[in-house]
C-alpha atoms as a PDB file:
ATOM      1  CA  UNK A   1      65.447  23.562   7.791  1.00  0.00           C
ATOM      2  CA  UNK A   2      63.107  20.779   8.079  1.00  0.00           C
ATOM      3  CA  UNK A   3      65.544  18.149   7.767  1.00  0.00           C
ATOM      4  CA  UNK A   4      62.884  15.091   7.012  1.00  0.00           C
ATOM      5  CA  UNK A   5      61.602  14.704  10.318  1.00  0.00           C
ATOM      6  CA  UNK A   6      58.410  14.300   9.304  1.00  0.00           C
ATOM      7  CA  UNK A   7      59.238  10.752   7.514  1.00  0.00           C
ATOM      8  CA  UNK A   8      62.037   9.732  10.314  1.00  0.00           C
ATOM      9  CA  UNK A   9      64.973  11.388   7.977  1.00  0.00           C
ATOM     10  CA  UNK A  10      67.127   9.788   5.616  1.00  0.00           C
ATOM     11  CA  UNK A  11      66.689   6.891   4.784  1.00  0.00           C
ATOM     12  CA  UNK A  12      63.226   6.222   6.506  1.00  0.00           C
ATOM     13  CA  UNK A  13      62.201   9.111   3.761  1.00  0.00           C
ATOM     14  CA  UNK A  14      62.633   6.347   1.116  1.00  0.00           C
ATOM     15  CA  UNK A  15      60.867   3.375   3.150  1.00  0.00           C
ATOM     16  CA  UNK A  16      57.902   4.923   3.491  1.00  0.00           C
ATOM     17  CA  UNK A  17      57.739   6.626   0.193  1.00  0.00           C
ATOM     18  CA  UNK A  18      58.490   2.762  -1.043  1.00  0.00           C
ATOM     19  CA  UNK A  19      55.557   1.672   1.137  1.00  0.00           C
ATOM     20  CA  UNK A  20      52.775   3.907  -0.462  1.00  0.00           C
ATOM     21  CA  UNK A  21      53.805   3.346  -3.522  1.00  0.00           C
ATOM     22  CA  UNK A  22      53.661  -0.618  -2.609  1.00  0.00           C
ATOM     23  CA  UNK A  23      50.386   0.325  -1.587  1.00  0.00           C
ATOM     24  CA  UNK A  24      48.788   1.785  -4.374  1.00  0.00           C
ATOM     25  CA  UNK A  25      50.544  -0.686  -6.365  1.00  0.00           C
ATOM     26  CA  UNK A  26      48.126  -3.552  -4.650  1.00  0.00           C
ATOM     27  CA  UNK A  27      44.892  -1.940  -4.456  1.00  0.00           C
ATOM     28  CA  UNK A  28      45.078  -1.210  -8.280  1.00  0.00           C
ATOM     29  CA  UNK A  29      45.863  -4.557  -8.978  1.00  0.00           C
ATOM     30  CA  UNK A  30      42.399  -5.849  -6.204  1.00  0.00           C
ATOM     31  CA  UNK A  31      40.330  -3.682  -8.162  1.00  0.00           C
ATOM     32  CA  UNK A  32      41.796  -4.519 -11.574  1.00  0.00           C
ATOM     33  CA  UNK A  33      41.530  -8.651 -10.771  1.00  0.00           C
ATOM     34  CA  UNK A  34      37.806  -7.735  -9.495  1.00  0.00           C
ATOM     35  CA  UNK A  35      36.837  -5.645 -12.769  1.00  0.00           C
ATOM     36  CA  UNK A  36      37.858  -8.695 -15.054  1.00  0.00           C
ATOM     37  CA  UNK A  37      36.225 -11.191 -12.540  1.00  0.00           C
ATOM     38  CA  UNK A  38      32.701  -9.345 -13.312  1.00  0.00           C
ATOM     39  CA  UNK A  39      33.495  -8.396 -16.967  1.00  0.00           C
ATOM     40  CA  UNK A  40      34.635 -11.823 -17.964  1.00  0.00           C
ATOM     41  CA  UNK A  41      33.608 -13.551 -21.262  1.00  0.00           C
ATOM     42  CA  UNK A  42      30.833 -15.702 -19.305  1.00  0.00           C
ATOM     43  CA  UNK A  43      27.986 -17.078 -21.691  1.00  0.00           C
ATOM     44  CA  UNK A  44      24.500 -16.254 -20.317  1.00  0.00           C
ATOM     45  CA  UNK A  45      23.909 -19.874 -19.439  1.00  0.00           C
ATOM     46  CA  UNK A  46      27.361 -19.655 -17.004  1.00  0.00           C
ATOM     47  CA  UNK A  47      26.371 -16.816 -15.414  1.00  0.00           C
ATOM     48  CA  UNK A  48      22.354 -18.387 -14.477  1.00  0.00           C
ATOM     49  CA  UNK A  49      24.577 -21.456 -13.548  1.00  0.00           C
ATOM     50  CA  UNK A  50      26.338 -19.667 -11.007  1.00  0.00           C
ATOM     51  CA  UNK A  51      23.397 -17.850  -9.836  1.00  0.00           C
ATOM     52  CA  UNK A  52      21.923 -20.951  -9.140  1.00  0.00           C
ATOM     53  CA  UNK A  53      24.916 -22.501  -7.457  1.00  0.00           C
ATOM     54  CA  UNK A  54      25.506 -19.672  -5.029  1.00  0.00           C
ATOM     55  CA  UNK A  55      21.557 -19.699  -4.042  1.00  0.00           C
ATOM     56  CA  UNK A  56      20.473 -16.323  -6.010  1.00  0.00           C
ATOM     57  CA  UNK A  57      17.624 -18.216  -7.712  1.00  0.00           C
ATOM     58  CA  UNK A  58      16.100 -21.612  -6.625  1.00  0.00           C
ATOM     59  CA  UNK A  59      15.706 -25.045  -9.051  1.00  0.00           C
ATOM     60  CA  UNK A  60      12.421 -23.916 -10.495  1.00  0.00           C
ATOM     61  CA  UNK A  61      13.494 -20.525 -11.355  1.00  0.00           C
ATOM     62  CA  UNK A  62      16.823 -22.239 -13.059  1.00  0.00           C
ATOM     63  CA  UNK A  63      15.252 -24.654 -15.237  1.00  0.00           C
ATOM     64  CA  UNK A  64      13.093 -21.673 -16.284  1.00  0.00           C
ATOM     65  CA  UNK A  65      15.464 -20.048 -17.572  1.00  0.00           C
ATOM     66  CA  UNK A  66      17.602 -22.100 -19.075  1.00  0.00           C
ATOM     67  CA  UNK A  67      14.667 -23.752 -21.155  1.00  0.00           C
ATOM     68  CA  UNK A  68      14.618 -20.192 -22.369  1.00  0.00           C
ATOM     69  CA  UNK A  69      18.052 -19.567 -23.210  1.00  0.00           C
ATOM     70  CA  UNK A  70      18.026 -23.079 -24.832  1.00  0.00           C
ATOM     71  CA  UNK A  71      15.395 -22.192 -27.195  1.00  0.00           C
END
């Protein structure tokens, strides 16, 4: 009846079935490696240290805070 045509028959079918499963396979892993970047086990003092090194808060504001979280 429809004879696969709609993948390229045979064994196209199973490439591109192969491919979107590749596919998926990758983004889930992007999003998983990005969840445990953000979740990680970073003390409050390494996350204002990289605040400060990418240039989300300037000197002042960094020695601010870390008096605080020192005390």
């Amino acid at each position: 009846m429809h004879d696969f045509q709609f993948f390229g028959g045979g064994w196209m079918m199973f490439f591109w079935w192969f491919l979107i499963i590749a596919l998926v396979v990758v983004v889930v892993r992007a999003l998983r490696h990005t969840n445990q970047k953000t979740s990680g086990n970073e003390t409050p003092l390494e996350i204002l240290k990289r605040r400060y090194a990418s240039g989300e808060i300037d000197k002042e504001e960094f020695e601010k805070r870390k008096k605080d979280l020192l005390n």
